[in-house]
N, C-alpha and C. Protein backbone atom coordinates (compact mmCIF):
# COMPACT_ATOMS: atom_id res chain seq x y z
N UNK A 1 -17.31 -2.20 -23.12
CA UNK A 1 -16.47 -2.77 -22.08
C UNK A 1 -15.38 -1.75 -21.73
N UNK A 2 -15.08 -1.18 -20.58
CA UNK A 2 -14.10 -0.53 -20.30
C UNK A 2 -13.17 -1.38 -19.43
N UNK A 3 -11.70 -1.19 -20.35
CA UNK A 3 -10.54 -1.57 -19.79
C UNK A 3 -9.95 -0.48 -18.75
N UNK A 4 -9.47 -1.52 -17.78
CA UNK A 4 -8.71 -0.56 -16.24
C UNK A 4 -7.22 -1.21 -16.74
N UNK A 5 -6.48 -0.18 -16.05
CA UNK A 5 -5.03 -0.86 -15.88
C UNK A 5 -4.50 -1.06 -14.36
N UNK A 6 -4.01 -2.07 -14.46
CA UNK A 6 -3.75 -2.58 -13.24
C UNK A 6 -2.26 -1.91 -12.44
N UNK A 7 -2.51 -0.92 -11.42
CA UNK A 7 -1.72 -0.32 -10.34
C UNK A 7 -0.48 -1.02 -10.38
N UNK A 8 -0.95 -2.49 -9.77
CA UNK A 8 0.30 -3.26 -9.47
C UNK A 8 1.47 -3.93 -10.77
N UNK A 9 0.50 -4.20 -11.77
CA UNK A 9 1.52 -5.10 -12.55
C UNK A 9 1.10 -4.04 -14.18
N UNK A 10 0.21 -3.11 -14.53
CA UNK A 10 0.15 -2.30 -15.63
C UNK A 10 -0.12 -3.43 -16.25
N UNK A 11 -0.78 -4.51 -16.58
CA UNK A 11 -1.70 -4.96 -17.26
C UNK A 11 -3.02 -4.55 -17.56
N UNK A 12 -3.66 -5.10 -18.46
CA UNK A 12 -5.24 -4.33 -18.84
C UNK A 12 -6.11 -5.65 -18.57
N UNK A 13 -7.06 -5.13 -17.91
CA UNK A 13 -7.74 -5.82 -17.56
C UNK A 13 -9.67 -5.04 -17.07
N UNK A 14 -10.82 -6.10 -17.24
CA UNK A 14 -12.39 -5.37 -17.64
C UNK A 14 -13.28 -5.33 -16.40
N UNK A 15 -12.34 -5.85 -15.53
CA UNK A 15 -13.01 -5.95 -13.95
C UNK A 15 -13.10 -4.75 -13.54
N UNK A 16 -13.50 -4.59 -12.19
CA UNK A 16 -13.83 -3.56 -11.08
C UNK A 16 -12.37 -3.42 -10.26
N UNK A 17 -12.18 -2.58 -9.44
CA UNK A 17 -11.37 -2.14 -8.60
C UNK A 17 -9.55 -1.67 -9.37
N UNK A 18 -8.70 -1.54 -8.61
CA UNK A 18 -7.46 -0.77 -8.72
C UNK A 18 -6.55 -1.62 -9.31
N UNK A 19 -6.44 -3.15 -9.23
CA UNK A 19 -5.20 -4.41 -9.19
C UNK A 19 -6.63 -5.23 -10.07
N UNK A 20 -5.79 -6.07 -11.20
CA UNK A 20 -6.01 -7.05 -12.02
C UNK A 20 -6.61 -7.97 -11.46
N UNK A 21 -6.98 -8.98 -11.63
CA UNK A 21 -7.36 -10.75 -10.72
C UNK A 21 -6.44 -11.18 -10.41
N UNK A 22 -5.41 -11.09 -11.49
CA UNK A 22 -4.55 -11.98 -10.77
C UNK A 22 -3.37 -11.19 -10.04
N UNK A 23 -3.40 -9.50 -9.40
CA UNK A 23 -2.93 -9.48 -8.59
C UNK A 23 -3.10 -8.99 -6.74
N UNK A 24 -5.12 -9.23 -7.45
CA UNK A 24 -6.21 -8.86 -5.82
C UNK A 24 -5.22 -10.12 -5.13
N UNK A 25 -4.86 -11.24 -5.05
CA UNK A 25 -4.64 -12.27 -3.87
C UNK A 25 -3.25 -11.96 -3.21
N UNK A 26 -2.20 -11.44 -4.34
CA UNK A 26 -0.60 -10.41 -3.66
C UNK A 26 -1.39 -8.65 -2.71
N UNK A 27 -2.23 -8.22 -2.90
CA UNK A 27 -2.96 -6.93 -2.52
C UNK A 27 -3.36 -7.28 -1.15
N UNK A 28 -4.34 -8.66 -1.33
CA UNK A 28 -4.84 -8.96 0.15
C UNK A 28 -3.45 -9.34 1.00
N UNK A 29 -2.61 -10.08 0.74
CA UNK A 29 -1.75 -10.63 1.02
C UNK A 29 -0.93 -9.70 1.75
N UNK A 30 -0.71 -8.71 1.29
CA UNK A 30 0.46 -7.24 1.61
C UNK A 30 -0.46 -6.20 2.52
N UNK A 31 -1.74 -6.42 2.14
CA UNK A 31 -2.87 -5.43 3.09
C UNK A 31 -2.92 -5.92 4.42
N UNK A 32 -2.51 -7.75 4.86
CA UNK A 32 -2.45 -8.07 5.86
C UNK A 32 -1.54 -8.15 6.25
N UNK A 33 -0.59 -8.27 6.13
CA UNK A 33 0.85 -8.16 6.30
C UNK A 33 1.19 -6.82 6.55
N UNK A 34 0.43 -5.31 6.23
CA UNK A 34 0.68 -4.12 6.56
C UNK A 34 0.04 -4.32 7.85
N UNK A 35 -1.38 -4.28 8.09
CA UNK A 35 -1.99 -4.57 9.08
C UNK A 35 -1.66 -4.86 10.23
N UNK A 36 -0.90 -5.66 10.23
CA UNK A 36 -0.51 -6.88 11.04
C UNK A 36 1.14 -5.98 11.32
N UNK A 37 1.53 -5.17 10.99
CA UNK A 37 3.25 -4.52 10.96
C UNK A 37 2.52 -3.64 11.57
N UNK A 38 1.34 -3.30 11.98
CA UNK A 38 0.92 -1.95 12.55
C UNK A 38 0.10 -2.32 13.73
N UNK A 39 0.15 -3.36 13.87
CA UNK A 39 -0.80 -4.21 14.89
C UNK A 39 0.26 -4.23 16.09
N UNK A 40 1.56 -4.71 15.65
CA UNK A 40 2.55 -5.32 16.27
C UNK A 40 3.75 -4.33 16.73
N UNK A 41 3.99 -3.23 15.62
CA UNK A 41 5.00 -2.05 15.64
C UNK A 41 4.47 -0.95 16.15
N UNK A 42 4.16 0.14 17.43
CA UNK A 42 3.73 1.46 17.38
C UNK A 42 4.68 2.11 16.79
N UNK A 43 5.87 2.32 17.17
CA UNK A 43 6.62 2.99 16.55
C UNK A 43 7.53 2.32 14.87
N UNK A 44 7.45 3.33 14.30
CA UNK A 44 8.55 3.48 13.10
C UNK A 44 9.33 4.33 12.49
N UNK A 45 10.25 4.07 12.24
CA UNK A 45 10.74 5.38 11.68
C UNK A 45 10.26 6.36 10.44
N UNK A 46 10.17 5.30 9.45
CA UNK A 46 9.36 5.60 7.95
C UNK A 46 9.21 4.58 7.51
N UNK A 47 9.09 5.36 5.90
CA UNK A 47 7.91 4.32 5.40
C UNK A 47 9.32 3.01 4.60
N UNK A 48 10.46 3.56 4.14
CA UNK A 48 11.47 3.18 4.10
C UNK A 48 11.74 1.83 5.33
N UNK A 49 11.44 1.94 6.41
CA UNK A 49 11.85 0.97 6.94
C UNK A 49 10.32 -0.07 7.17
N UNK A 50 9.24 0.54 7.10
CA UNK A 50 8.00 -0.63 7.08
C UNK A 50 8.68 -1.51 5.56
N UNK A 51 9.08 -1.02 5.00
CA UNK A 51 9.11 -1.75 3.07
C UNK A 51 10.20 -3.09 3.74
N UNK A 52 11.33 -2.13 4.19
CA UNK A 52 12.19 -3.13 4.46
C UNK A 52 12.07 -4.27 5.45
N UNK A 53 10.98 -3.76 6.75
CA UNK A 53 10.52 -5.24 7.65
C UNK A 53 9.63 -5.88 6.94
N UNK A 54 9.00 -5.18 5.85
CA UNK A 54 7.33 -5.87 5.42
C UNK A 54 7.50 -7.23 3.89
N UNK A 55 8.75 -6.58 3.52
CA UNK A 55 8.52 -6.71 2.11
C UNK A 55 8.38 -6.12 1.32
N UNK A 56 7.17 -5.42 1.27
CA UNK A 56 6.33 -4.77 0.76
C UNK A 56 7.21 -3.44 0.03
N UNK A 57 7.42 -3.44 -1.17
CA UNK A 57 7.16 -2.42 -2.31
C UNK A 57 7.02 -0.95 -2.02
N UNK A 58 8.21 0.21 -2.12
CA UNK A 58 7.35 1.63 -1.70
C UNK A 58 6.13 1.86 -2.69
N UNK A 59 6.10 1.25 -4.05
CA UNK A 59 5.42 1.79 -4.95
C UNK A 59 3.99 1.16 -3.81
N UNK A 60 3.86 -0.03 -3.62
CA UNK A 60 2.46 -0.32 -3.29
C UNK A 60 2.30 0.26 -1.98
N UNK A 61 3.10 0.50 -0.80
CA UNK A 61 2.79 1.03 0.43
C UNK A 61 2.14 2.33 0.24
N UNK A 62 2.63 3.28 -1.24
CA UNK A 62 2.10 4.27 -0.85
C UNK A 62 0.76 4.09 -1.58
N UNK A 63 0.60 3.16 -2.47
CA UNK A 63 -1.05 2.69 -2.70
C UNK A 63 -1.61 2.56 -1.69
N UNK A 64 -1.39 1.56 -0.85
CA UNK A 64 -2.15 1.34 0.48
C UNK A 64 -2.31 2.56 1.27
N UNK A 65 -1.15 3.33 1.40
CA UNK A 65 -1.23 4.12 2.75
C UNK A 65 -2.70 5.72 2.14
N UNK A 66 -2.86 5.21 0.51
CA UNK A 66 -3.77 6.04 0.27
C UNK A 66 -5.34 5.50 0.30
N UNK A 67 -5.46 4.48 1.15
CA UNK A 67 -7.01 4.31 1.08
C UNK A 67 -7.39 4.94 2.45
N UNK A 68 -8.55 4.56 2.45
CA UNK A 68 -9.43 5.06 3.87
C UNK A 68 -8.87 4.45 4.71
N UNK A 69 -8.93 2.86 4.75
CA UNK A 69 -8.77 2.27 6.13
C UNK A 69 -7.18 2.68 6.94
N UNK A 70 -6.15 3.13 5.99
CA UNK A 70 -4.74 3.55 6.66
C UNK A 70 -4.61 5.03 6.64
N UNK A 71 -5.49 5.80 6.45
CA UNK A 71 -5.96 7.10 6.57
C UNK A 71 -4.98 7.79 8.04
N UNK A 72 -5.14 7.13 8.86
CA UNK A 72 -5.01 7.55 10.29
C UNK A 72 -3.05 7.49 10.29
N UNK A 73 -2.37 6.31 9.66
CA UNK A 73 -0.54 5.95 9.35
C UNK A 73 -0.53 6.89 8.79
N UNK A 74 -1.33 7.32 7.24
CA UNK A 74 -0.69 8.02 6.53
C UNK A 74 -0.73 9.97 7.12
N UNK A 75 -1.45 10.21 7.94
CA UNK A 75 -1.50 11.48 8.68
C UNK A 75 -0.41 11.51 9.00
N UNK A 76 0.24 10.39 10.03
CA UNK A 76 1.15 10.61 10.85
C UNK A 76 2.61 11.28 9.84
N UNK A 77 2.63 9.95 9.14
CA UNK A 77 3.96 10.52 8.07
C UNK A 77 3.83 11.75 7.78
N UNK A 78 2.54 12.35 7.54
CA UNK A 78 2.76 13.64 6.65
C UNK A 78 3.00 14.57 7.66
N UNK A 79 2.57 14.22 9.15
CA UNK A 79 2.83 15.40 9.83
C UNK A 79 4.49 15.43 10.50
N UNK A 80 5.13 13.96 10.29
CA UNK A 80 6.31 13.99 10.86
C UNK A 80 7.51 14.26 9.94
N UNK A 81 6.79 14.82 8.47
CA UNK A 81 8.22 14.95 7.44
C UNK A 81 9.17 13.68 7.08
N UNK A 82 8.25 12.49 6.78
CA UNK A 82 9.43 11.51 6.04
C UNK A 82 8.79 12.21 4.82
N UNK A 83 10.27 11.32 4.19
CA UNK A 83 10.71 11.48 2.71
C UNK A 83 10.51 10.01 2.48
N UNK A 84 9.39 10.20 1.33
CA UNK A 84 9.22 9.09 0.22
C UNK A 84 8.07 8.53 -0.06
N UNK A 85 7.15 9.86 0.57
CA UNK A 85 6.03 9.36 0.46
C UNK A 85 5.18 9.94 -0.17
N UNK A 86 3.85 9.56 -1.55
CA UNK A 86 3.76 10.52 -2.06
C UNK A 86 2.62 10.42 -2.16
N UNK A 87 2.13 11.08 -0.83
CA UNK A 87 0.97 11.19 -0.69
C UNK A 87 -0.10 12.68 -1.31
């Protein structure tokens, strides 16, 4: 059995993917809620101020902003020089 540790909360846990069970339903939750801040916002300043309209955590934004599907946000930051992102 191989144990993962969980991104979001550093628990151990024997499942598949990045986040525990019990914190995939806060993941989906914040993945739509990013979504949806990018659906609605073209412009932003950084990633500092998505955390502060979103909710959302720098630690987990910059989880998110490292998968495929936000591939295209996270370019932008890197080409416009915010600070705080650690991509």
């Amino acid at each position: 059995m191989n144990l993962n540790k969980c991104c979001r909360c550093g628990c151990f846990y024997s499942s598949e993917g990045n986040v525990c069970p019990n914190c995939q339903p806060k993941d989906f939750n914040e993945i739509a809620k990013l979504k949806n801040y990018f659906d609605v916002n073209s412009n932003f300043d950084s990633i500092e101020c998505i955390s502060a309209n979103t909710g959302i955590t720098l630690k987990n934004l910059n989880r998110f902003l490292n998968q495929e599907e936000f591939s295209k946000f996270s370019n932008k930051f890197n080409s416009s020089g915010n600070i705080g992102i650690d991509l």
